[in-house]
Structure formats: C-alpha cells, structure tokens
C-alpha atoms as a PDB file:
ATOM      1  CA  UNK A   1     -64.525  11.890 -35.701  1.00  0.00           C
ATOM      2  CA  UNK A   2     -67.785  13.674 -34.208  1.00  0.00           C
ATOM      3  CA  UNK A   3     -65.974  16.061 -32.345  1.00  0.00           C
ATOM      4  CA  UNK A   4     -64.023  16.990 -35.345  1.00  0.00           C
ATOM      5  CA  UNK A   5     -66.810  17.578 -37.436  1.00  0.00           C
ATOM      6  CA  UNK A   6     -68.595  19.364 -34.426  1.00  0.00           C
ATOM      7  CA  UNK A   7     -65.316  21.749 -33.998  1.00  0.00           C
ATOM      8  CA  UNK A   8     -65.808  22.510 -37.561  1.00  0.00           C
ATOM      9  CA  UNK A   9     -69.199  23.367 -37.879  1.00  0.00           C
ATOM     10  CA  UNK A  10     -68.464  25.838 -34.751  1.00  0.00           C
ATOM     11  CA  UNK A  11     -65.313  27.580 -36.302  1.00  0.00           C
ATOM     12  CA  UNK A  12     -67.636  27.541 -39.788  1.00  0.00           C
ATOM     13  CA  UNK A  13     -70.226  29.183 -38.721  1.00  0.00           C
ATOM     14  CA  UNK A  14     -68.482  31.548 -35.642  1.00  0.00           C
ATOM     15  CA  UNK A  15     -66.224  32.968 -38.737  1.00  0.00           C
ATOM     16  CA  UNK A  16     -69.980  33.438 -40.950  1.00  0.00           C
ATOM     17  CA  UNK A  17     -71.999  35.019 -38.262  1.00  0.00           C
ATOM     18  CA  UNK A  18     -72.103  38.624 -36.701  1.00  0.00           C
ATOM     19  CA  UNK A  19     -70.015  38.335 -33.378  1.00  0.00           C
ATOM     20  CA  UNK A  20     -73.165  38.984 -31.361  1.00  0.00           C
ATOM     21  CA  UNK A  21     -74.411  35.823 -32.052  1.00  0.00           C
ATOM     22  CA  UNK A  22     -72.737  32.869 -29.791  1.00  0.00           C
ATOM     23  CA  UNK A  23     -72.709  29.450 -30.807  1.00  0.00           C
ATOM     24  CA  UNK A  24     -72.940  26.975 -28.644  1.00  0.00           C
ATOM     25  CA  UNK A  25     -72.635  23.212 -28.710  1.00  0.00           C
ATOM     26  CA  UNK A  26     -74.381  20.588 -26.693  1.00  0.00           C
ATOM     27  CA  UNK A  27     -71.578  20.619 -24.315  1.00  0.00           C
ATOM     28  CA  UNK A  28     -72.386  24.264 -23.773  1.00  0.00           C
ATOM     29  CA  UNK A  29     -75.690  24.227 -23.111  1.00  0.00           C
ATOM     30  CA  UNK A  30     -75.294  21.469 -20.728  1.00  0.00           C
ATOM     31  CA  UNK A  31     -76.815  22.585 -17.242  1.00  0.00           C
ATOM     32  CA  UNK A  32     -78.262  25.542 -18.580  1.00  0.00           C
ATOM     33  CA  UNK A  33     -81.598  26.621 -17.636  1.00  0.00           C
ATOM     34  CA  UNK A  34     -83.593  28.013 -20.648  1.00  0.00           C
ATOM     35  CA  UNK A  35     -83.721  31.600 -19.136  1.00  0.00           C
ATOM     36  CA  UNK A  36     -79.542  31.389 -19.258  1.00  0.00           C
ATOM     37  CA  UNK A  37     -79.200  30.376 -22.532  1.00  0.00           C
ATOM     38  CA  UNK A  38     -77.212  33.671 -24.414  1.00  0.00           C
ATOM     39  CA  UNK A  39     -79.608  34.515 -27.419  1.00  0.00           C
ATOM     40  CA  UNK A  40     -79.399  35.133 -30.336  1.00  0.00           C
ATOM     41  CA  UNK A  41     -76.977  32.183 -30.642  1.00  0.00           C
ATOM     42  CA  UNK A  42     -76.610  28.853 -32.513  1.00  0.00           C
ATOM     43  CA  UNK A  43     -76.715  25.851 -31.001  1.00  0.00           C
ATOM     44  CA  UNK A  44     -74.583  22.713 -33.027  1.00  0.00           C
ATOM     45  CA  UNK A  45     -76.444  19.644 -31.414  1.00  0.00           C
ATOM     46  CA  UNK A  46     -75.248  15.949 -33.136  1.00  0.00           C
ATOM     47  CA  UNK A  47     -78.756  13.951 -33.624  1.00  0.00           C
ATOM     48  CA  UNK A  48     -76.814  10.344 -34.601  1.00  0.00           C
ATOM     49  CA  UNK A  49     -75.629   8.294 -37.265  1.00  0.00           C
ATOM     50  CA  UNK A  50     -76.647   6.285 -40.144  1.00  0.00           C
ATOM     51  CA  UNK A  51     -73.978   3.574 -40.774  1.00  0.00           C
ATOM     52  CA  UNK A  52     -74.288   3.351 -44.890  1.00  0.00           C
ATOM     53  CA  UNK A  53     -71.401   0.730 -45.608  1.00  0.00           C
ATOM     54  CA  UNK A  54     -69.579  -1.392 -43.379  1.00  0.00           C
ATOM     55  CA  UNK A  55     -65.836  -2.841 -45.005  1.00  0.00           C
ATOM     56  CA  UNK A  56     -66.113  -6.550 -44.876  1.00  0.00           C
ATOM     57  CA  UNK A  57     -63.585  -6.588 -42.129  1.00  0.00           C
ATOM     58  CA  UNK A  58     -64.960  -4.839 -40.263  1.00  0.00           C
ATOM     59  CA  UNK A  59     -62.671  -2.222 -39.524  1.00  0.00           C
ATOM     60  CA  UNK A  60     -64.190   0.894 -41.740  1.00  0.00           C
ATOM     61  CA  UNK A  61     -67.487   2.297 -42.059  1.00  0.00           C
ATOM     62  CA  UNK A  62     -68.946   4.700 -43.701  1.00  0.00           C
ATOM     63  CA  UNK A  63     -71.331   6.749 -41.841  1.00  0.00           C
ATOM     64  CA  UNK A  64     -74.024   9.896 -42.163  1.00  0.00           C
ATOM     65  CA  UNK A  65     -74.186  11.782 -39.770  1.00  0.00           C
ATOM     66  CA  UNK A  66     -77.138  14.503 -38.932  1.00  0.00           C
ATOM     67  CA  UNK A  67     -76.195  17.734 -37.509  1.00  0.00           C
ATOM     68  CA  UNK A  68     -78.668  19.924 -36.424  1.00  0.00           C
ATOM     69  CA  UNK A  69     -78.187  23.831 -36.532  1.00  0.00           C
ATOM     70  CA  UNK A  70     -80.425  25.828 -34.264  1.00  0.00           C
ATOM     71  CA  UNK A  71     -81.425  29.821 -34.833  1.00  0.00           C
ATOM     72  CA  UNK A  72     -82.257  30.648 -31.044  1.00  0.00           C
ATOM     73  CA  UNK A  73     -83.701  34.633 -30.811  1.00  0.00           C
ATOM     74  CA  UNK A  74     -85.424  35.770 -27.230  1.00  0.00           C
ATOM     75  CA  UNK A  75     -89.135  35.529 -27.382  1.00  0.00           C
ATOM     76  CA  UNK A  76     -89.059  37.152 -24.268  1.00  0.00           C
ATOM     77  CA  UNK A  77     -87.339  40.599 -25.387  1.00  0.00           C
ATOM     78  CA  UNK A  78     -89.406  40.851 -28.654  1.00  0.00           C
ATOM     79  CA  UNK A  79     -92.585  42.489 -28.864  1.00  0.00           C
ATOM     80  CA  UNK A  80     -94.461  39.753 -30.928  1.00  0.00           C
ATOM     81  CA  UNK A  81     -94.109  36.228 -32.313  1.00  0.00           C
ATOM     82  CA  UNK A  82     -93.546  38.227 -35.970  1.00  0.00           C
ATOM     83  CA  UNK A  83     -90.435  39.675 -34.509  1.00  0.00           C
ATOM     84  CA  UNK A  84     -89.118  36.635 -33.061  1.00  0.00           C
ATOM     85  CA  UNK A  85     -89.961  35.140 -36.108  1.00  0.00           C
ATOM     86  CA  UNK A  86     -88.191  37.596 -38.460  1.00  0.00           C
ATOM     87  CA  UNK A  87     -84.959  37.445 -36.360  1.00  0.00           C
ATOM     88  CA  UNK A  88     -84.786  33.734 -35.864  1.00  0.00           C
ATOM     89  CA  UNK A  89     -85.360  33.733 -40.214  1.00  0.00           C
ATOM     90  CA  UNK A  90     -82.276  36.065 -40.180  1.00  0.00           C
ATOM     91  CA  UNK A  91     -80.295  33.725 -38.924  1.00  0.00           C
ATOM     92  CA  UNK A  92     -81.450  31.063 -40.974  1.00  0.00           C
ATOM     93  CA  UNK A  93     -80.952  33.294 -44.096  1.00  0.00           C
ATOM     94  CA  UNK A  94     -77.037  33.226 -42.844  1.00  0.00           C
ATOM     95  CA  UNK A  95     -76.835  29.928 -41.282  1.00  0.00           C
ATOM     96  CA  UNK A  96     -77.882  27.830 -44.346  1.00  0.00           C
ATOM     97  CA  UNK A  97     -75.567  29.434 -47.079  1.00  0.00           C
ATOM     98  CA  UNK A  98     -72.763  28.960 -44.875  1.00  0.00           C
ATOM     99  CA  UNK A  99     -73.485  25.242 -44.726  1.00  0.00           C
ATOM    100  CA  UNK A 100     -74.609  23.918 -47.910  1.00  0.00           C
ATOM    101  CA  UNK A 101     -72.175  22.426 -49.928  1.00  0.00           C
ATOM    102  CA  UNK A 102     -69.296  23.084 -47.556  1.00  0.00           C
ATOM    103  CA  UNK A 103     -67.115  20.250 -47.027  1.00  0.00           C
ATOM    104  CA  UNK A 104     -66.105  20.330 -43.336  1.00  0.00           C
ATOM    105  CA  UNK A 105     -62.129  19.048 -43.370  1.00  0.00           C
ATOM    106  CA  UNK A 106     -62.546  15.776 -41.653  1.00  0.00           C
ATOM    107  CA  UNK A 107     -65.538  15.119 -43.943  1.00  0.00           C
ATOM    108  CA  UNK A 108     -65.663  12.860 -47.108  1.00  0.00           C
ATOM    109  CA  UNK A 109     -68.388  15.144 -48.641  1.00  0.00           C
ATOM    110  CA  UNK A 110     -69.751  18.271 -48.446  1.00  0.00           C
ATOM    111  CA  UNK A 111     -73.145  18.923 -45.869  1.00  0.00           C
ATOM    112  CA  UNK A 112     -76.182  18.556 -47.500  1.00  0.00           C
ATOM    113  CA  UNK A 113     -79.631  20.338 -46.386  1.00  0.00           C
ATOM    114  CA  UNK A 114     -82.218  17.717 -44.553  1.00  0.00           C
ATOM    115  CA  UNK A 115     -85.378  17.500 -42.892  1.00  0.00           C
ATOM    116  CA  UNK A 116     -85.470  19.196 -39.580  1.00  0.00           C
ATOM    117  CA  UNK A 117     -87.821  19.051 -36.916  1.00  0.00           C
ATOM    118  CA  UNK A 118     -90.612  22.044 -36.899  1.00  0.00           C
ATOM    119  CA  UNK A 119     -89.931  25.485 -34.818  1.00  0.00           C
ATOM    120  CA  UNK A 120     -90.639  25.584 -31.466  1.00  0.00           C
ATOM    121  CA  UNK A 121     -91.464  28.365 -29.319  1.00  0.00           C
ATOM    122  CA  UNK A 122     -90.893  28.739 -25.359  1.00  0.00           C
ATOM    123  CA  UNK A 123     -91.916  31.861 -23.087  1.00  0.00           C
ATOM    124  CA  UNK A 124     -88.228  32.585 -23.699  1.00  0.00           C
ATOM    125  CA  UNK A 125     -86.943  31.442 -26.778  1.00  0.00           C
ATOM    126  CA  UNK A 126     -87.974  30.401 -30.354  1.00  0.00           C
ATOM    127  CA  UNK A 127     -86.011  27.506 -32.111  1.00  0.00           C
ATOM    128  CA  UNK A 128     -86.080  27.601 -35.573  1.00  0.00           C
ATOM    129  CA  UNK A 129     -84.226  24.317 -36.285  1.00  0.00           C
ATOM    130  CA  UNK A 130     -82.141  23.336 -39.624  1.00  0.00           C
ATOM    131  CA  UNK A 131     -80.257  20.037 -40.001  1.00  0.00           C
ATOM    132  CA  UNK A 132     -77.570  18.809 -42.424  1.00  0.00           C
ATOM    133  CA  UNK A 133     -76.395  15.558 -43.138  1.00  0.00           C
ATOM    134  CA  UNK A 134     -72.512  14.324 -43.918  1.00  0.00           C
ATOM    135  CA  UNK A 135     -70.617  11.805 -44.652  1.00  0.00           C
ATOM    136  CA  UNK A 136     -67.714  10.497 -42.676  1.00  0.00           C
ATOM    137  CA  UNK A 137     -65.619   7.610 -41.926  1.00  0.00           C
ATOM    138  CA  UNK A 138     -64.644   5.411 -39.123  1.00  0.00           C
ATOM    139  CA  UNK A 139     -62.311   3.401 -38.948  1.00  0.00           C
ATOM    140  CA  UNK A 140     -60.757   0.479 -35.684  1.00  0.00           C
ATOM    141  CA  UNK A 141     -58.064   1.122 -33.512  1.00  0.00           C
ATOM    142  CA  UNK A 142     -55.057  -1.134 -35.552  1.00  0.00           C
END
C-alpha cells in the first residue's frame, strides 16, 4: 500500500512540474552524497503511519499516513539565500496545488496539507519541506 501511494505521488507531481525538475524518492536518494543530489528536484520521503481504527478482527486498519514533499534548489549555484529562497517558494507555489485535495487512486481520501518540519539550508542545498497526510487501508493476507 505505501509504495502505491508513493508511485502516485511521483507520477502526480512528475506530470505537474516543469521537466527540469526530477523527483526523487527515498529509494533514489539512497547513497547519494548531498553534492550529487540533481537540483531543483522533489524528493517524496514516507515519514510513518498513524493507525486510526483497527477492525475488531484484526484483519483491517485504517491508517494515516504522512508524506513529506521536499522543494530542493542549489544553494550553491545561487547568488544569495533570497534566490534560493525564491526558487525553492516556486516550487512550493506548484507543489502544494497539485496535492491538496487530490485523491491518490489507492487512497480512501484525498491528501490533506500538515505540519512540516522548518527549511533547512546546507552549503549545497535548501529544503523547503511540505507534508500531507492520507488515509489508507490495510488489510491481512486471507
């Protein structure tokens, strides 16, 4: 079920953004050094589950799960921390219309908007983080 909803959130937002901006997934990014990482990109990173109601069989849940959307721009290439800035709000500006209220297929509800954590900046990069929450199922192997 995460992968699904990971797969989707890729396709989503590769179809919403300019095709100079890669998105990545955790899998992606795995091994790469910060100086490697492609910018400007989005990076889809899964930050857990909140089971919300369990069947009393056991075999169902119903789960939240917290998806966190990263704007990544090069500090390095930009002049200032106001360029970075402006670039990495760009992407917001695209990334969080795209997602609001769009129900992912394998998703009982649509994403909502939640709390992120705050920007960060590197030498080479500045994150400017957003995060969504949905609801999903799982369900036991019969």
């Amino acid at each position: 079920m995460l992968a699904s909803v990971e797969q989707e959130l890729v396709a989503r937002l590769e179809a919403w953004l300019p095709k100079d901006v890669g998105v990545l997934t955790g899998d992606d990014l795995a091994g790469l050094t910060e100086d490697r990482v492609p910018t400007p990109s989005v990076h889809v990173i899964y930050r857990g589950l909140k089971v919300t109601e369990n069947r009393p069989d056991g075999k169902a849940a119903r789960i939240n799960e917290n998806w966190l959307i990263v704007a990544v721009v090069s500090a390095a290439r930009r002049g200032n921390r106001s360029d970075a800035n402006e670039s990495a709000n760009e992407l917001f500006d695209q990334i969080a219309p795209a997602l609001m209220g769009w129900k992912p297929p394998s998703a009982n509800g649509p994403l909502k908007l939640a709390t992120p954590p705050p920007p960060a900046k590197t030498n080479h990069c500045l994150y400017l983080p957003s995060a969504f929450d949905v609801e999903t199922t799982l369900t036991a192997n019969q």
